[in-house]
Protein backbone atom coordinates (compact mmCIF):
# COMPACT_ATOMS: atom_id res chain seq x y z
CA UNK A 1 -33.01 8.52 9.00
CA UNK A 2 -33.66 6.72 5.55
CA UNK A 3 -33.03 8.10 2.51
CA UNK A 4 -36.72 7.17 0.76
CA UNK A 5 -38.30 8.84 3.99
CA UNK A 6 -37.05 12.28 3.32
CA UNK A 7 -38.70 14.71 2.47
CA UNK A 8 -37.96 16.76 -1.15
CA UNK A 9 -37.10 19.96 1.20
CA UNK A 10 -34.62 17.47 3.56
CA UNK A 11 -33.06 16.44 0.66
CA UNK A 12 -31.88 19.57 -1.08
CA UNK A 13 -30.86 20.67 2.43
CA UNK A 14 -28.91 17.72 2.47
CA UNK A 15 -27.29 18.40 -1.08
CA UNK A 16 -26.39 22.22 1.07
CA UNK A 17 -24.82 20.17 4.09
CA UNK A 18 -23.21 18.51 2.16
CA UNK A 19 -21.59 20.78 -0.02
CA UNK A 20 -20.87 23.51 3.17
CA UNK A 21 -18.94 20.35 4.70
CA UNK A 22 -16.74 19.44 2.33
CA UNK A 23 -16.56 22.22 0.12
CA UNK A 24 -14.39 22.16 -2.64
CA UNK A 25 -13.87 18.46 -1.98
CA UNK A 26 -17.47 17.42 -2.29
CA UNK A 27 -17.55 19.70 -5.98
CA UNK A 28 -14.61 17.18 -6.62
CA UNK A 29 -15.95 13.77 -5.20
CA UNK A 30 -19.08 15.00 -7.36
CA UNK A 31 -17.27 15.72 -10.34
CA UNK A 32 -18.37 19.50 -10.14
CA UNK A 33 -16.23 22.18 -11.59
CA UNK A 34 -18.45 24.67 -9.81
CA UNK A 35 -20.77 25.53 -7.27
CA UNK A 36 -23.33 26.72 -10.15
CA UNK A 37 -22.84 23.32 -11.78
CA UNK A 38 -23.55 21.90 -8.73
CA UNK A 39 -26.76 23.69 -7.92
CA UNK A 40 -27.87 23.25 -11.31
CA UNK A 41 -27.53 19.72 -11.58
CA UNK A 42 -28.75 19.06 -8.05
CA UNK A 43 -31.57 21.73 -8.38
CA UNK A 44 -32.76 19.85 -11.70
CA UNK A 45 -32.52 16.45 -10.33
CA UNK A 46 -34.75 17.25 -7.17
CA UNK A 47 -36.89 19.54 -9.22
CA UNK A 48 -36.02 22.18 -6.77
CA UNK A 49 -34.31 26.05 -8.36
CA UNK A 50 -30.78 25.78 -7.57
CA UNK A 51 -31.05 28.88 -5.38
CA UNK A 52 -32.42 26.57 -2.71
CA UNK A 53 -29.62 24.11 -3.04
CA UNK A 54 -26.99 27.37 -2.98
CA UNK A 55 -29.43 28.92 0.34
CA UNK A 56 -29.22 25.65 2.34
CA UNK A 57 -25.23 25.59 1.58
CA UNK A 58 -25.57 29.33 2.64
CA UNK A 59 -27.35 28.28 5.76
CA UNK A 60 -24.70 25.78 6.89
CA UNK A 61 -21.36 27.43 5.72
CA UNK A 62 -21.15 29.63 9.20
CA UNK A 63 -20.93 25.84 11.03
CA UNK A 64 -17.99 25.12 8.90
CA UNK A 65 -14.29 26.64 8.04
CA UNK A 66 -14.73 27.62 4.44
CA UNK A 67 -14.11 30.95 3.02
CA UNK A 68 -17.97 31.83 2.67
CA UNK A 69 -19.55 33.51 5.62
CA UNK A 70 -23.09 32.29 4.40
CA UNK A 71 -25.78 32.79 6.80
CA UNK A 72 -23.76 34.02 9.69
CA UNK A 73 -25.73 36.84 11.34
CA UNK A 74 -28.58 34.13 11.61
CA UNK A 75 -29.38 31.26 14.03
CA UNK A 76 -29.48 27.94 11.90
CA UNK A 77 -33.39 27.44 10.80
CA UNK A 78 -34.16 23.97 13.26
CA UNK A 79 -35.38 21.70 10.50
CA UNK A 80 -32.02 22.53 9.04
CA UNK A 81 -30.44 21.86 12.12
CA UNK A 82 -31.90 18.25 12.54
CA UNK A 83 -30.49 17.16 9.08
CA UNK A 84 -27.23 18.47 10.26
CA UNK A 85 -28.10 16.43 13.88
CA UNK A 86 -29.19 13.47 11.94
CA UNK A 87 -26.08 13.39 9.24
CA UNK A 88 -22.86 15.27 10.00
CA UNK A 89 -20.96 12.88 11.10
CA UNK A 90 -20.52 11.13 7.97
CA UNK A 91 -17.25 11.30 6.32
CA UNK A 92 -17.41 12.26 2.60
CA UNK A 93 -17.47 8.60 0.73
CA UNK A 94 -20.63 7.83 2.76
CA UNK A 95 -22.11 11.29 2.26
CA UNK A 96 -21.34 11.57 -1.34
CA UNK A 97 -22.67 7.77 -1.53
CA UNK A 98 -25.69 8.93 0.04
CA UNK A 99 -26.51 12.12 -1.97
CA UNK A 100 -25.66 10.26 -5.05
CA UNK A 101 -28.43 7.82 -4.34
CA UNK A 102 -30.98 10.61 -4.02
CA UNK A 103 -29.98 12.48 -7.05
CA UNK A 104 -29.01 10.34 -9.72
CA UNK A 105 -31.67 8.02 -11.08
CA UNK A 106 -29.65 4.99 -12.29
CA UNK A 107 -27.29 5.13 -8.47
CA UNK A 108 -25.91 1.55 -8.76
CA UNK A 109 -24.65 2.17 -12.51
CA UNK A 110 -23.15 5.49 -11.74
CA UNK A 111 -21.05 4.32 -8.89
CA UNK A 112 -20.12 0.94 -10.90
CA UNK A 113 -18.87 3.84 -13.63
CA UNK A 114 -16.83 5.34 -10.88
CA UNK A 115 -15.38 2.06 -9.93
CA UNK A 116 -13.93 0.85 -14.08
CA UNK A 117 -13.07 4.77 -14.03
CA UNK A 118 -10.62 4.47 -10.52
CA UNK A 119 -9.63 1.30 -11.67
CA UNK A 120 -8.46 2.29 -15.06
CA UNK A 121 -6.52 5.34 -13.55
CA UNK A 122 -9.29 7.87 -14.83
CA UNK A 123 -10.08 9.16 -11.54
């Protein structure tokens, strides 16, 4: 699935994928201190409200061993479930690659910025 054919509703369930998977990780790999931050930022970037971004993280936390039960007492919505068909078997550099290309404007300078930052022991 290509990134420029999703839809704005597959993308912030993407950005909740991704941040059931990986958790604390992805806030980190980010550069999120929070989960609010991250909804926030994500929210405003799609021009979705971040309570989306936090209910499609709710939606997928049950799939994965975190310490939120999220939307456990539920069977996973199917459009939800093919995004997680479609993408969970990336590891987190791709992921975070990929959601970094849908919600930052300028992708190819950010992650350029990320390199000079690794490479200058900043990271």
């Amino acid at each position: 699935m290509s990134v420029q054919k999703l839809t704005l509703r597959e993308k912030s369930i993407l950005a909740g994928l991704f941040l059931a998977k990986f958790d604390d990780r992805g806030l980190n790999k980010l550069g999120f201190e929070n989960f609010t931050e991250a909804f926030n930022v994500v929210g405003f970037s799609l021009g979705v409200k971040p309570a989306s971004v936090k209910n499609y993280r709710d939606e997928f936390d049950p799939i994965f061993p975190n310490r939120r039960q999220g939307w456990h007492k539920r069977k996973t919505r199917q459009y939800c479930k093919n995004i997680y068909d479609s993408f969970k078997d990336l590891d987190i550099k791709n992921f975070s690659n990929l959601l970094k290309e849908i919600i930052y404007e300028n992708h190819e300078l950010d992650v350029l910025m990320e390199q000079v930052a690794k490479k200058e022991g900043l990271q």
